[in-house]
PDB file of N, CA and C in Angstrom:
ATOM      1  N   UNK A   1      -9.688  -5.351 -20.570  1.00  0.00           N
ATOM      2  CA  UNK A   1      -9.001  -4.366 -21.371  1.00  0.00           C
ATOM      3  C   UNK A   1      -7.805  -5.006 -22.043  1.00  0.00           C
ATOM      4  N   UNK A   2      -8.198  -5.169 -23.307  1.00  0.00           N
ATOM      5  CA  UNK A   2      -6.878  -5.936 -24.111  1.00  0.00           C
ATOM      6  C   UNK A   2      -6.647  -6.801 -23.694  1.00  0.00           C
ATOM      7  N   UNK A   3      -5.452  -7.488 -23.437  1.00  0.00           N
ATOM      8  CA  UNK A   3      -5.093  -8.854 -22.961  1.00  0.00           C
ATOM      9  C   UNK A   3      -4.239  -9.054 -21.923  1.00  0.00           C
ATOM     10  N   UNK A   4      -4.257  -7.616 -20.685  1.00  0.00           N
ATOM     11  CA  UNK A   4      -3.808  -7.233 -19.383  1.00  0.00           C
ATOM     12  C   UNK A   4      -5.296  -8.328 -18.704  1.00  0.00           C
ATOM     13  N   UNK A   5      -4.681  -8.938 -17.866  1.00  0.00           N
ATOM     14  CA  UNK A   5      -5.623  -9.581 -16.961  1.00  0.00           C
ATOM     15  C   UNK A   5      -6.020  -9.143 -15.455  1.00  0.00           C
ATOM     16  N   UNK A   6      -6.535  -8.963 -15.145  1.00  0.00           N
ATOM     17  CA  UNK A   6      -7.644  -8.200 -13.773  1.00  0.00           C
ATOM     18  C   UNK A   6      -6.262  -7.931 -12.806  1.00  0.00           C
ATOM     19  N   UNK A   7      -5.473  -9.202 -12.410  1.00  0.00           N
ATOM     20  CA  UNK A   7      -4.388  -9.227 -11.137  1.00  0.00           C
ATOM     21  C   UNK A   7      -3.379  -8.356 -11.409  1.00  0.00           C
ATOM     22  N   UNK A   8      -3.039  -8.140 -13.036  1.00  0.00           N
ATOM     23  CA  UNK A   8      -1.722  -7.266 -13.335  1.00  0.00           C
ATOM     24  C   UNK A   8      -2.521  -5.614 -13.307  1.00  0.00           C
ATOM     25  N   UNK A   9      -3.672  -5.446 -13.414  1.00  0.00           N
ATOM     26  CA  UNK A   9      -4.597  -4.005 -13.066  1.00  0.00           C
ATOM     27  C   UNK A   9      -4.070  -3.824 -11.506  1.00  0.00           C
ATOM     28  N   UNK A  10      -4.271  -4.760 -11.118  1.00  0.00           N
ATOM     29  CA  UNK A  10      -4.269  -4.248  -9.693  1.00  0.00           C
ATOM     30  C   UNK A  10      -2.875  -4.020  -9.238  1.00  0.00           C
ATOM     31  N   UNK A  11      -1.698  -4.714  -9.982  1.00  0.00           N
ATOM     32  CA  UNK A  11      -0.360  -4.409  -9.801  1.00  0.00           C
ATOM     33  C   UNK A  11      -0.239  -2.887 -10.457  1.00  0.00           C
ATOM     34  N   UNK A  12      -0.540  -2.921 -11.316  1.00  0.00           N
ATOM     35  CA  UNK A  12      -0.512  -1.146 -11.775  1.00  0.00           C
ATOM     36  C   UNK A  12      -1.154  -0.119 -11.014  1.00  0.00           C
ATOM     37  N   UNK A  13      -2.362  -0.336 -10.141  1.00  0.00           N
ATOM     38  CA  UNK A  13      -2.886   0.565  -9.146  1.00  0.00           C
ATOM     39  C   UNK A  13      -1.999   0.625  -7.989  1.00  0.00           C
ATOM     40  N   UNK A  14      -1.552  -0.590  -7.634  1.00  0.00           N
ATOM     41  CA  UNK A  14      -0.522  -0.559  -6.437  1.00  0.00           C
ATOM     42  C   UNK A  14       0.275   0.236  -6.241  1.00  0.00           C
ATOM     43  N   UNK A  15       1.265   0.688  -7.877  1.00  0.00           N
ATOM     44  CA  UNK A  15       2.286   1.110  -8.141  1.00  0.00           C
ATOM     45  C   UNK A  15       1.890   2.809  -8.502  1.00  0.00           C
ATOM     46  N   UNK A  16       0.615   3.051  -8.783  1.00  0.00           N
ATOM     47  CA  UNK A  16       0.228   4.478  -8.844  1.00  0.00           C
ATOM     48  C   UNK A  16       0.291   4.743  -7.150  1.00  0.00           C
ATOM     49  N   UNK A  17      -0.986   4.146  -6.784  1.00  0.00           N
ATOM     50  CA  UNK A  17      -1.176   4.921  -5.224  1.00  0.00           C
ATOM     51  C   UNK A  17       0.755   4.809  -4.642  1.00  0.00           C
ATOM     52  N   UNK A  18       1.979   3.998  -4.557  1.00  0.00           N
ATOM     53  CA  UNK A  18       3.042   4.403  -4.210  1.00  0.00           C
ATOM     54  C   UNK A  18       3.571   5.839  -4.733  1.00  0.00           C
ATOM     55  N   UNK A  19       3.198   5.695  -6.002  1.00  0.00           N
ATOM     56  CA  UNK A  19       3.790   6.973  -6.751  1.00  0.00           C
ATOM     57  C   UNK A  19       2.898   7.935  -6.598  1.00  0.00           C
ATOM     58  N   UNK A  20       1.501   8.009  -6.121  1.00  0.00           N
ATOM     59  CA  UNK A  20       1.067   8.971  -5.497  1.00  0.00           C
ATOM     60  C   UNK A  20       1.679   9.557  -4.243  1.00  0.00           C
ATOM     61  N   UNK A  21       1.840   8.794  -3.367  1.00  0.00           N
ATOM     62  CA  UNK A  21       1.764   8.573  -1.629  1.00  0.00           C
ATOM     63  C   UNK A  21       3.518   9.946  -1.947  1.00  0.00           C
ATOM     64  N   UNK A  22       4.168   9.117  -2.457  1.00  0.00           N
ATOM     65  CA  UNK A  22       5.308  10.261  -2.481  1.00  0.00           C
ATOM     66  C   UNK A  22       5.215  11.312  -2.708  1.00  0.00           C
ATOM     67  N   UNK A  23       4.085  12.104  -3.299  1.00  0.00           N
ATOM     68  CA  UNK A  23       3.980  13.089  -3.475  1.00  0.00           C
ATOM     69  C   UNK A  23       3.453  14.204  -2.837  1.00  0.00           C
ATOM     70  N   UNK A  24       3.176  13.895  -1.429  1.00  0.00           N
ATOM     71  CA  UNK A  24       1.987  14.329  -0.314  1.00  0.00           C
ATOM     72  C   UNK A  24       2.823  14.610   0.443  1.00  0.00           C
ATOM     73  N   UNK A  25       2.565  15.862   0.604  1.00  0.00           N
ATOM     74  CA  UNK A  25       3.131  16.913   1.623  1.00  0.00           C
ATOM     75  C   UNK A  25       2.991  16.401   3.275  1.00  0.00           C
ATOM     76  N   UNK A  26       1.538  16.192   3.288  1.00  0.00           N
ATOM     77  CA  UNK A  26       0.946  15.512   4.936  1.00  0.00           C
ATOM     78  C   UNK A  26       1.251  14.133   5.054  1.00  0.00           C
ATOM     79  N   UNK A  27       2.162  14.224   6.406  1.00  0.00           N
ATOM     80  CA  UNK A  27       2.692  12.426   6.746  1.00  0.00           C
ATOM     81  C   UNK A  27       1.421  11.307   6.586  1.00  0.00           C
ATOM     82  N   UNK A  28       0.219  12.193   6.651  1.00  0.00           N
ATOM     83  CA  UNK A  28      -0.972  10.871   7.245  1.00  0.00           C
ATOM     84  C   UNK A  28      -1.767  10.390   5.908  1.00  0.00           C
ATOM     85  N   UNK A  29      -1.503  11.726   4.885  1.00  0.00           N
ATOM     86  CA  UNK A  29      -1.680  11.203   3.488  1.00  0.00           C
ATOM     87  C   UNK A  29      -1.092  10.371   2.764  1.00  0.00           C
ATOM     88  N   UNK A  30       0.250  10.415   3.038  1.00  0.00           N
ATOM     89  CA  UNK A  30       1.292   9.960   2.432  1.00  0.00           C
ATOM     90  C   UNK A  30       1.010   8.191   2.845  1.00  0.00           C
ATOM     91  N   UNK A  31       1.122   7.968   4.561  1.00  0.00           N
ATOM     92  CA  UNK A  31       0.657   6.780   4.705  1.00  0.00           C
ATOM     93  C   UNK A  31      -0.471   5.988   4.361  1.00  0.00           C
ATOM     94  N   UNK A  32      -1.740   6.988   4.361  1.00  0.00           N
ATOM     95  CA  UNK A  32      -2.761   6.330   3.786  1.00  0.00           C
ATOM     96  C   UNK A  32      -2.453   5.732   2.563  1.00  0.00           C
ATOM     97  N   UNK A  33      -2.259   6.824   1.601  1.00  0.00           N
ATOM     98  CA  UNK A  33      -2.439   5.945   0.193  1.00  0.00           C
ATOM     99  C   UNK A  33      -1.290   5.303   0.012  1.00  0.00           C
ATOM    100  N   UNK A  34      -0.343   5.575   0.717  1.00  0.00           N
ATOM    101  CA  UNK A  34       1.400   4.476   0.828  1.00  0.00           C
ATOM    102  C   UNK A  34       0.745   3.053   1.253  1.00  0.00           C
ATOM    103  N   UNK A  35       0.016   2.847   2.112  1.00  0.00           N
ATOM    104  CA  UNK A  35      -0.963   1.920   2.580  1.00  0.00           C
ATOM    105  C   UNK A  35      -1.758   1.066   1.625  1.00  0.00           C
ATOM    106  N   UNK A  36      -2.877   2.091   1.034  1.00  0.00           N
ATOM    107  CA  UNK A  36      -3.742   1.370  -0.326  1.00  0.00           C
ATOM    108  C   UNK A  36      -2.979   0.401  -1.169  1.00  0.00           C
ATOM    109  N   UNK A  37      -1.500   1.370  -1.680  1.00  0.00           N
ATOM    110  CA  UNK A  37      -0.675   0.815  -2.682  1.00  0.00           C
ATOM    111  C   UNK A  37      -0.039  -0.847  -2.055  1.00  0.00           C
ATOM    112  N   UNK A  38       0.243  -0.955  -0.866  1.00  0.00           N
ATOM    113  CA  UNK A  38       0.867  -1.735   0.083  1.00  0.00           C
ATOM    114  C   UNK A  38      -0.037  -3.221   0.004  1.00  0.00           C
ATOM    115  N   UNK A  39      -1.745  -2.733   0.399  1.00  0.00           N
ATOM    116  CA  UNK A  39      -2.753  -3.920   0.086  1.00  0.00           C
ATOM    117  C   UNK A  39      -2.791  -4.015  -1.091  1.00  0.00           C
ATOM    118  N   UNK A  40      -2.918  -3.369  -2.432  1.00  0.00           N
ATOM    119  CA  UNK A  40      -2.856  -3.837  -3.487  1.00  0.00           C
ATOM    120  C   UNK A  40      -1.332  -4.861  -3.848  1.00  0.00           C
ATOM    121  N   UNK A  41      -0.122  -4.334  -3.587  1.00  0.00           N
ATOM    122  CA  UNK A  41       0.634  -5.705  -4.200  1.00  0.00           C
ATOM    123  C   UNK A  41       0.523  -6.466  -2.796  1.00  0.00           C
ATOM    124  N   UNK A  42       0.123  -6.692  -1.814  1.00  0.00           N
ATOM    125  CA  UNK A  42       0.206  -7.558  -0.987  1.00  0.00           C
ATOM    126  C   UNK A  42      -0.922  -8.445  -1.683  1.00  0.00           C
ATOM    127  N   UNK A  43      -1.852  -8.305  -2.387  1.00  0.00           N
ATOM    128  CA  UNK A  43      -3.230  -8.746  -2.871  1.00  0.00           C
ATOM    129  C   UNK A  43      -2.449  -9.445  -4.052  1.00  0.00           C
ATOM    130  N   UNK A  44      -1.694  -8.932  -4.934  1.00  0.00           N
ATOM    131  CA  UNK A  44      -1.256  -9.083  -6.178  1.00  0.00           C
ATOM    132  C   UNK A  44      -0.284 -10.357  -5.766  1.00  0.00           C
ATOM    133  N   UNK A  45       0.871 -10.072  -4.821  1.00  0.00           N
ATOM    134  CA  UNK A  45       1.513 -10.903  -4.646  1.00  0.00           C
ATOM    135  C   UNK A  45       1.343 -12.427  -3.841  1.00  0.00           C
ATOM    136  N   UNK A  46      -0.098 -12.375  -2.961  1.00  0.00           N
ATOM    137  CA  UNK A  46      -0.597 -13.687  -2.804  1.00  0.00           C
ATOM    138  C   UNK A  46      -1.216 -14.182  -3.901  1.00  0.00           C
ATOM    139  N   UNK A  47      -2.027 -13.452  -5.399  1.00  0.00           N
ATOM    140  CA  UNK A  47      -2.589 -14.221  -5.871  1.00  0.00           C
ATOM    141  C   UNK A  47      -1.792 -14.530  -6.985  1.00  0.00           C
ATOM    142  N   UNK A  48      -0.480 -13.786  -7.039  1.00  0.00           N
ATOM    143  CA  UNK A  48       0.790 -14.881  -8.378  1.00  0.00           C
ATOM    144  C   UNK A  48       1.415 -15.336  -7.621  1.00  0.00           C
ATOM    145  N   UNK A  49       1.237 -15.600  -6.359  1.00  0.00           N
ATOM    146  CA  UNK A  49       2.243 -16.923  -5.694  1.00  0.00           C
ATOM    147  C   UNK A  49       3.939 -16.161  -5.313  1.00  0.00           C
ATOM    148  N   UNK A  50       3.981 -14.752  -5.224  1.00  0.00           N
ATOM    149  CA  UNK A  50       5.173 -14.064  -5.574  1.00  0.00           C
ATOM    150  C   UNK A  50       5.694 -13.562  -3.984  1.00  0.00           C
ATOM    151  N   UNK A  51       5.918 -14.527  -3.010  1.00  0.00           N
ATOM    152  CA  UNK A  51       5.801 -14.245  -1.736  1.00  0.00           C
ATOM    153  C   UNK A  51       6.566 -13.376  -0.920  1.00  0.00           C
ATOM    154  N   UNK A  52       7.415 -13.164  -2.090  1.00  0.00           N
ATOM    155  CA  UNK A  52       8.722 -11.828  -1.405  1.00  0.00           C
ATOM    156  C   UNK A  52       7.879 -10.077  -1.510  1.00  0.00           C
ATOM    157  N   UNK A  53       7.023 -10.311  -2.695  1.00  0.00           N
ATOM    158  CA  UNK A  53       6.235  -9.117  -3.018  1.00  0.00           C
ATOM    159  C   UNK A  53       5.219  -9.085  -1.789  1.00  0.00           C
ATOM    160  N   UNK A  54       4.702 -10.552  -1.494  1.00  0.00           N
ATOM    161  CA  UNK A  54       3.240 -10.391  -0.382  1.00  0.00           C
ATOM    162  C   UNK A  54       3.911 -10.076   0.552  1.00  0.00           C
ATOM    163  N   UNK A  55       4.758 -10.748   1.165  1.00  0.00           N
ATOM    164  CA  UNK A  55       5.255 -10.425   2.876  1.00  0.00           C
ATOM    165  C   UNK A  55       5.627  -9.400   2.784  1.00  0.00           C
ATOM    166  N   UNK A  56       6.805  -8.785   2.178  1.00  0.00           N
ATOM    167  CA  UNK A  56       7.409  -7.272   2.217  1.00  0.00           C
ATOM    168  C   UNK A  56       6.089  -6.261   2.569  1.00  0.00           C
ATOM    169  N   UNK A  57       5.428  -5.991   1.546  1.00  0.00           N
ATOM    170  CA  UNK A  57       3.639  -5.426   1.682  1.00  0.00           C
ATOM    171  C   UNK A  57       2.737  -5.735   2.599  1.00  0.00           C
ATOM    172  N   UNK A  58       2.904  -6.794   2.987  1.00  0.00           N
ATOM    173  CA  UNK A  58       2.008  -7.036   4.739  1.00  0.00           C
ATOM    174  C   UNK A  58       2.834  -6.365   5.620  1.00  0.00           C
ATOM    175  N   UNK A  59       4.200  -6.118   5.683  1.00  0.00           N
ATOM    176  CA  UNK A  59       4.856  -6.084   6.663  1.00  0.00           C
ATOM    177  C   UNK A  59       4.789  -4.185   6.269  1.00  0.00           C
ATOM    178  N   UNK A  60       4.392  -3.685   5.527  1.00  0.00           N
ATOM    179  CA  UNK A  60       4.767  -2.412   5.277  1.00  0.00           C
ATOM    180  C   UNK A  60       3.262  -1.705   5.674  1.00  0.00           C
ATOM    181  N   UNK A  61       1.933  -2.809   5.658  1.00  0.00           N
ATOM    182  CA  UNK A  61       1.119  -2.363   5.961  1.00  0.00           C
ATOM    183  C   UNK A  61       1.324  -2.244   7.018  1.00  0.00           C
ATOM    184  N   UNK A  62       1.653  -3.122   8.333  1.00  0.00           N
ATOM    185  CA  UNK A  62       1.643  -2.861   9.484  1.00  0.00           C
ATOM    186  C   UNK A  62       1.986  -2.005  10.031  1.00  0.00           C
ATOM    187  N   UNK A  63       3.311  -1.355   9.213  1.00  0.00           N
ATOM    188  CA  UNK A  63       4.483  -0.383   9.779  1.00  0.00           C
ATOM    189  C   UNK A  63       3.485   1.170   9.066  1.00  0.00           C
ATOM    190  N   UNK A  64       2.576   0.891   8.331  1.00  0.00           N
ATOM    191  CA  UNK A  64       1.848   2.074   8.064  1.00  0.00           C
ATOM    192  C   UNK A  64       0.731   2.444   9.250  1.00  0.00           C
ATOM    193  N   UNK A  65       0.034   0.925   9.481  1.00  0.00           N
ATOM    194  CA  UNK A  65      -1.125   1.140  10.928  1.00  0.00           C
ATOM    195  C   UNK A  65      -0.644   1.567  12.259  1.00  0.00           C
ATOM    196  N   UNK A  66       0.738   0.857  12.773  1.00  0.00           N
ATOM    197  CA  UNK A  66       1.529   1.360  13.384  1.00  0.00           C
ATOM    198  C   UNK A  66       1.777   2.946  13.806  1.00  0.00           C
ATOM    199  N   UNK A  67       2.143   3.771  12.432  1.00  0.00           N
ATOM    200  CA  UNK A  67       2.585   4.976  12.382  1.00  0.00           C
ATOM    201  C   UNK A  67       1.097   5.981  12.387  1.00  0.00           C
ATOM    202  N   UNK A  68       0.220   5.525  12.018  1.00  0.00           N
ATOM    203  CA  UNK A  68      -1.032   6.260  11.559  1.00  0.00           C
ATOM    204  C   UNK A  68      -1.548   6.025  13.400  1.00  0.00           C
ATOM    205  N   UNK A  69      -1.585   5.299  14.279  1.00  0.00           N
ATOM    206  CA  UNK A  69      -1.994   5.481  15.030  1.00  0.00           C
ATOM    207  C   UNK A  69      -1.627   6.007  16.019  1.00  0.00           C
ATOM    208  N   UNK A  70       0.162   5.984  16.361  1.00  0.00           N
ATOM    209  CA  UNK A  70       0.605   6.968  16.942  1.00  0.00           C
ATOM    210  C   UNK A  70       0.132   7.921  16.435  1.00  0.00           C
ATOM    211  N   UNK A  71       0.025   8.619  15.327  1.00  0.00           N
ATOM    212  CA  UNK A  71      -0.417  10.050  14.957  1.00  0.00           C
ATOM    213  C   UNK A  71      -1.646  10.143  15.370  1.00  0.00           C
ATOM    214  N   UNK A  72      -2.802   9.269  15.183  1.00  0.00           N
ATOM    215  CA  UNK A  72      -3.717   9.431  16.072  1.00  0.00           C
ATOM    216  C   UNK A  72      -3.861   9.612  17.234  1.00  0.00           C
ATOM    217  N   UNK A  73      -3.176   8.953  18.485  1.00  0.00           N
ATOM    218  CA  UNK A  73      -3.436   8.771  19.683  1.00  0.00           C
ATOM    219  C   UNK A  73      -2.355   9.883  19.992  1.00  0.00           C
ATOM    220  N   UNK A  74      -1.357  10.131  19.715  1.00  0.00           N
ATOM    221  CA  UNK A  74      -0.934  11.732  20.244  1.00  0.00           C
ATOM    222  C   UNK A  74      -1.759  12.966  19.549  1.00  0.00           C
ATOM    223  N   UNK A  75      -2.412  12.911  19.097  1.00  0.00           N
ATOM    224  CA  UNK A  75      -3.488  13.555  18.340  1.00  0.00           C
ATOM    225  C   UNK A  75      -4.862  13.970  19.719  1.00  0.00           C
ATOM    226  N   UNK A  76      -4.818  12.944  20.426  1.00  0.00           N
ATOM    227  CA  UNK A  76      -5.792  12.646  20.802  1.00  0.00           C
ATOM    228  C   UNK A  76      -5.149  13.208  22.229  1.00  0.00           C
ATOM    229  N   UNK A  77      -4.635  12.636  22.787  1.00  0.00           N
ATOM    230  CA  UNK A  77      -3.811  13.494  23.960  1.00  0.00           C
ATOM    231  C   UNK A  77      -3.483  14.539  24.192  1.00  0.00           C
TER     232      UNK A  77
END
């Protein structure tokens, strides 16, 4: 599409699903797609070499799997 290249698409999806995720009433929605957005620039930022963008986003995924599973497992109890 025009002369946007495939990796900067996926930086723009990143940045929707965040600006989605804020908008969700339910904590577990919010993390999910807070999540999606999280692997997309973590994806974006290993493949431009931009390592403050990748780590921050790995580290935010975790803190999303983290939180999603307490909600599960007291869910479950």
């Amino acid at each position: 599409m025009g002369n946007i290249e495939m990796i900067e698409w996926l930086g723009y999806l990143g940045s929707v699903f965040v600006a989605m995720s804020l908008m969700m009433t339910s904590i577990i929605k919010l993390r999910i797609i807070n999540m999606m957005g999280a692997i997309c620039f973590a994806v974006y930022g290993f493949t431009i070499h931009a390592m403050p963008v990748a780590v921050i986003n790995s580290v935010l995924i975790l803190i999303n799997l983290y939180y999603l599973g307490r909600i599960f497992l007291a869910r479950t109890s």
